[in-house]
Protein backbone atom coordinates (compact mmCIF):
# COMPACT_ATOMS: atom_id res chain seq x y z
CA UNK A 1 104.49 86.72 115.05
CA UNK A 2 101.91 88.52 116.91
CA UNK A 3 101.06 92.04 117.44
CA UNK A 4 99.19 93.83 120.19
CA UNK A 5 97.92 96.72 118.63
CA UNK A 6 95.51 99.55 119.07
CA UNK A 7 94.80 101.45 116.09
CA UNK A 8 94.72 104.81 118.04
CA UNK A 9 98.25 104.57 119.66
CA UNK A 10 100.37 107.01 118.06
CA UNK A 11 103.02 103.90 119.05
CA UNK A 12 101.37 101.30 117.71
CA UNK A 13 101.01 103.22 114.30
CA UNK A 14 104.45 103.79 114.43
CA UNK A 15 105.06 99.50 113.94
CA UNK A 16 102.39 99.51 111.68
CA UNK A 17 103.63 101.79 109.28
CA UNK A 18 107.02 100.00 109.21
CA UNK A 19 104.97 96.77 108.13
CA UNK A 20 103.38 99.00 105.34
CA UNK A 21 106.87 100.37 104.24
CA UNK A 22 108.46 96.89 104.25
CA UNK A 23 105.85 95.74 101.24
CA UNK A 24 102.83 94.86 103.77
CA UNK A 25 104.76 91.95 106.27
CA UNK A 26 101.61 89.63 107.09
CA UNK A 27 101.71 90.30 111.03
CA UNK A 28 98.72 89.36 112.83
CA UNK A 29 97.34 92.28 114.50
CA UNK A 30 95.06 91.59 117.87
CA UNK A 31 93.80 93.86 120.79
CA UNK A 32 95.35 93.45 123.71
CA UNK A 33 93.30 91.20 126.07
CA UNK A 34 91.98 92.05 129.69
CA UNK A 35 95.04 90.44 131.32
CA UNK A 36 97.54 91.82 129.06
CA UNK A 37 99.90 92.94 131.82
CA UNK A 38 100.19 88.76 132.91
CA UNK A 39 101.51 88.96 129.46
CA UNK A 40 103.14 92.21 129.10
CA UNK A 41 104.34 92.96 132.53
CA UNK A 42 104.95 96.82 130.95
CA UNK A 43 101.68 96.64 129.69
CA UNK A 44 101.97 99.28 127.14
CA UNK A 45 100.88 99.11 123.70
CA UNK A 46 102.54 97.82 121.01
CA UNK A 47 103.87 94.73 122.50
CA UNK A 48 105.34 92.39 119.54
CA UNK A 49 104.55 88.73 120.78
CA UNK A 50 107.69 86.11 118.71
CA UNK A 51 107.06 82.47 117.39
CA UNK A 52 109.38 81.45 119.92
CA UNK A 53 107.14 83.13 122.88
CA UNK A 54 109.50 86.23 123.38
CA UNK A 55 107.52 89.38 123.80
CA UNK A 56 109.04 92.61 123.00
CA UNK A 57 107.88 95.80 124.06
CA UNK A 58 108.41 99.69 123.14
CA UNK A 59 107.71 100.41 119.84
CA UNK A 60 111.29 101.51 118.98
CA UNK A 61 112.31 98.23 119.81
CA UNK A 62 109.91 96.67 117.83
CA UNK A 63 110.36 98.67 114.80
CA UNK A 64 114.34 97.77 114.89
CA UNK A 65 113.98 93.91 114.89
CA UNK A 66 111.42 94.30 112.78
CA UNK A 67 113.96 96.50 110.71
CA UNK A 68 116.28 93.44 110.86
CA UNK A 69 114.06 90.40 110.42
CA UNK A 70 111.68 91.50 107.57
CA UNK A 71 112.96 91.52 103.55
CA UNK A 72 113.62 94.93 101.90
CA UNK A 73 115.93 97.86 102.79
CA UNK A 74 116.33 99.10 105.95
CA UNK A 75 114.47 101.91 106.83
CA UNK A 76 117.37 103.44 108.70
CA UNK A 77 118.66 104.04 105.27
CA UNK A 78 122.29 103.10 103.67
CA UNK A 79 124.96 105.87 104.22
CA UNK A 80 126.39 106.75 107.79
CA UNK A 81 125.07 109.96 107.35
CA UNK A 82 121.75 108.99 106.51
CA UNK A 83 121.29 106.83 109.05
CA UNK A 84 122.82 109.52 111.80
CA UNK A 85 119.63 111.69 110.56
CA UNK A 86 117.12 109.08 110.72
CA UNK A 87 118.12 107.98 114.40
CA UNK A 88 118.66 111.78 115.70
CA UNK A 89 115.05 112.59 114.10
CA UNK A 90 113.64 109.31 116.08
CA UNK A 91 115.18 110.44 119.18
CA UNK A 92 113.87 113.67 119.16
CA UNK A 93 110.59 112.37 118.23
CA UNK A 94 111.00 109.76 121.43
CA UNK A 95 112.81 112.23 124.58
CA UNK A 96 110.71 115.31 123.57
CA UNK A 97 106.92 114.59 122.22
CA UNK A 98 106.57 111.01 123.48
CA UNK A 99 106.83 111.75 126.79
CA UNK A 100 103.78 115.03 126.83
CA UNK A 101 101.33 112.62 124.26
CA UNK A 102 102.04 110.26 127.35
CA UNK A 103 100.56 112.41 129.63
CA UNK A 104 98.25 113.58 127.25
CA UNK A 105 97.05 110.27 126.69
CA UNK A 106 96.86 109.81 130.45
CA UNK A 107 94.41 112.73 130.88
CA UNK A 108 92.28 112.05 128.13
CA UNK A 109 91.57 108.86 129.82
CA UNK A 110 91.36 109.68 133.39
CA UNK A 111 90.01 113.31 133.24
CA UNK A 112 89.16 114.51 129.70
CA UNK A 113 87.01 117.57 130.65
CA UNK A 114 90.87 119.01 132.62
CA UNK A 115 91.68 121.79 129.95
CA UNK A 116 93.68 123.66 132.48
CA UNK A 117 95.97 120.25 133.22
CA UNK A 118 96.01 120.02 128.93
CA UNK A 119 96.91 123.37 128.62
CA UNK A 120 99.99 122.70 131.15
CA UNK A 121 101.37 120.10 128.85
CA UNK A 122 102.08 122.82 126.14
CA UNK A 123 105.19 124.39 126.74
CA UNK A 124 106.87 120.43 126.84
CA UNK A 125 105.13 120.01 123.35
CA UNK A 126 106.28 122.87 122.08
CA UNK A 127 109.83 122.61 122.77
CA UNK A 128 109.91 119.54 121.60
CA UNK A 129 108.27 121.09 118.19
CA UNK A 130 111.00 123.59 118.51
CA UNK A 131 113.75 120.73 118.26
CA UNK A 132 112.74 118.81 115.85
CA UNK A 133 111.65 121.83 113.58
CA UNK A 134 115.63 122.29 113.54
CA UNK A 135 116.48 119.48 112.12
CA UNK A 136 113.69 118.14 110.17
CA UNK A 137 114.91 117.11 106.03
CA UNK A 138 114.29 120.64 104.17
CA UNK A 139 111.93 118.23 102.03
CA UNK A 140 111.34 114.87 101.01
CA UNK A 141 110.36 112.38 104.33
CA UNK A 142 111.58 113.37 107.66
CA UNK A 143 115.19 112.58 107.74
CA UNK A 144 115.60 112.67 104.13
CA UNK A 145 113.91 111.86 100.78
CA UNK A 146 113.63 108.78 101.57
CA UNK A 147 110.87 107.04 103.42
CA UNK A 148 112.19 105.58 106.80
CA UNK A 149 112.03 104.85 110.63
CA UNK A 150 111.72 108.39 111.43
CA UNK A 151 109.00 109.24 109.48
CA UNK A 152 107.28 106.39 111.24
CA UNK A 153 107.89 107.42 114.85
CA UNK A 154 107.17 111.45 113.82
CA UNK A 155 104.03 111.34 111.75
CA UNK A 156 101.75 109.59 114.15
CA UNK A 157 102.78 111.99 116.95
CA UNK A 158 101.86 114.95 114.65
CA UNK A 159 98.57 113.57 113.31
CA UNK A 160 97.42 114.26 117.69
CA UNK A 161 99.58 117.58 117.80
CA UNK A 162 97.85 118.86 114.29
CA UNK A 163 94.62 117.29 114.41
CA UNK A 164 93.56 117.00 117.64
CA UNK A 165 95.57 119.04 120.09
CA UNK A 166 94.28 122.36 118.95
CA UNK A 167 90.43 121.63 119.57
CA UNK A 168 91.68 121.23 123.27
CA UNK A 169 93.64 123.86 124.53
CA UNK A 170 92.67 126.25 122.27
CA UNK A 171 95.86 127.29 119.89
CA UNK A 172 97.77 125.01 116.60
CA UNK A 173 101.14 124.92 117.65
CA UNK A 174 102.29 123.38 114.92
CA UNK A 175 101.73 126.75 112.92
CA UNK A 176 104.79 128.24 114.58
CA UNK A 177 107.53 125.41 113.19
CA UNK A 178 107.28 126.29 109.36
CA UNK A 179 109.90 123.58 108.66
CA UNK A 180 107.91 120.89 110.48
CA UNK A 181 104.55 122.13 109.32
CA UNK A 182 105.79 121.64 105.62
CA UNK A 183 107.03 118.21 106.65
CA UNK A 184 103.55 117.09 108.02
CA UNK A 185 101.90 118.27 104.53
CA UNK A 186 104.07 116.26 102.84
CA UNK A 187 103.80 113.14 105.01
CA UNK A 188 100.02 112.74 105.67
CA UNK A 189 99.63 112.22 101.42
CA UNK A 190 102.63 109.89 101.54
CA UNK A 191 101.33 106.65 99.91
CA UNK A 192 102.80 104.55 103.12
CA UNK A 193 102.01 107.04 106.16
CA UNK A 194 98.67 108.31 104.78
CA UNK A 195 96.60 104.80 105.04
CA UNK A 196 98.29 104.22 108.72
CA UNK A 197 97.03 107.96 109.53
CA UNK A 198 93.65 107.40 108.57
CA UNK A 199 93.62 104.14 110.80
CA UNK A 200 94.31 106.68 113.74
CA UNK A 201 92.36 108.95 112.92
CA UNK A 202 89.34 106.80 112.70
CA UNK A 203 90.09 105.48 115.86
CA UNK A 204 90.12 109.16 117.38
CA UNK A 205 86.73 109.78 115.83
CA UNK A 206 85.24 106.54 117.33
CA UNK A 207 86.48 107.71 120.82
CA UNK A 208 84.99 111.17 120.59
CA UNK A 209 81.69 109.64 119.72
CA UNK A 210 82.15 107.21 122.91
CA UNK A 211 83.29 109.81 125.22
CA UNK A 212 80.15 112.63 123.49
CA UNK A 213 77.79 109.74 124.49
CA UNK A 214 79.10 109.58 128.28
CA UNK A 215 78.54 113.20 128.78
């Protein structure tokens, strides 16, 4: 198997952590080349290319064959209940901060110096802060003590809400979920998320240099 990665994409980290949690699954990892979308019609990032030739995208997708396929417990845990928690956290994590670190994503690209267009993606981030601050595990991982898929959907998305969010419009808005705050504490020394964090955020720093150079 094959998979189109990008060490920056909060998505792509997402797969990559699962391969980390699942004892270190020898995936090759390759940048997407300059006709990806003749590849990957969808042409997001990650795209998970089979031996057979299938390509799957979306990294929930992904992660959940990957789930299946690879040796080692399932990282949507054992119990009913657990695994209720783990898939509610992931679709939080999916419907309401996925969709604003799209657009995010979209303006860094396109128009990076637009703080008053960053600014108006803050009230969507923080509501979905609000939700998931609900229901995030009092302790432990994100759905429970456990380490599992929701942990590596959440984390990534937090590592550009905590760490690089506030430098642009201006205000941590992770400070105001106490529950979730505590959560990302715990998570970013967690011996499988913290390595795959560190990937990210060295691929943040190496775009800021880029983009400083530009201007």
């Amino acid at each position: 198997m094959k998979l189109y990665n990008n060490d920056g994409s909060p998505f792509a980290a997402r797969v990559r952590m699962l391969l980390r949690a699942k004892g270190g699954a020898q995936i090759e990892l390759v940048k997407p080349p300059k006709d990806f979308r003749s590849i990957a019609p969808i042409g997001k990032i990650p795209a998970l290319l089979l031996d057979d030739g299938t390509l799957l995208p979306e990294s929930e997708v992904i992660c959940g064959y990957l789930d299946t396929v690879l040796g080692g417990p399932s990282l949507y845990l054992d119990t009913p209940q657990a695994r209720a928690r783990v898939t509610l956290m992931v679709r939080l994590s999916d419907l309401y901060l996925a969709p604003p670190l799209h657009d995010f994503f979209v303006l860094l690209f396109t128009d990076p110096g637009n703080r008053e267009a960053l600014e108006a993606l803050t009230p969507a981030f923080a509501r979905g802060l609000k939700f998931l601050d609900i229901y995030v595990a009092k302790d432990g991982c994100a759905a429970e003590a456990r380490f599992s898929q929701a942990d590596c959907a959440l984390s990534p998305m937090l590592f550009y809400v905590d760490e690089v969010l506030p430098g642009l419009i201006g205000q941590t808005l992770l400070e105001k979920r106490p529950m979730l705050s505590a959560y990302w504490q715990r998570i970013k020394a967690h011996p499988v998320a913290a390595p795959v964090l560190d990937e990210v955020r060295t691929s943040w720093r190496s775009y800021q240099q880029k983009l400083q150079a530009t201007q």
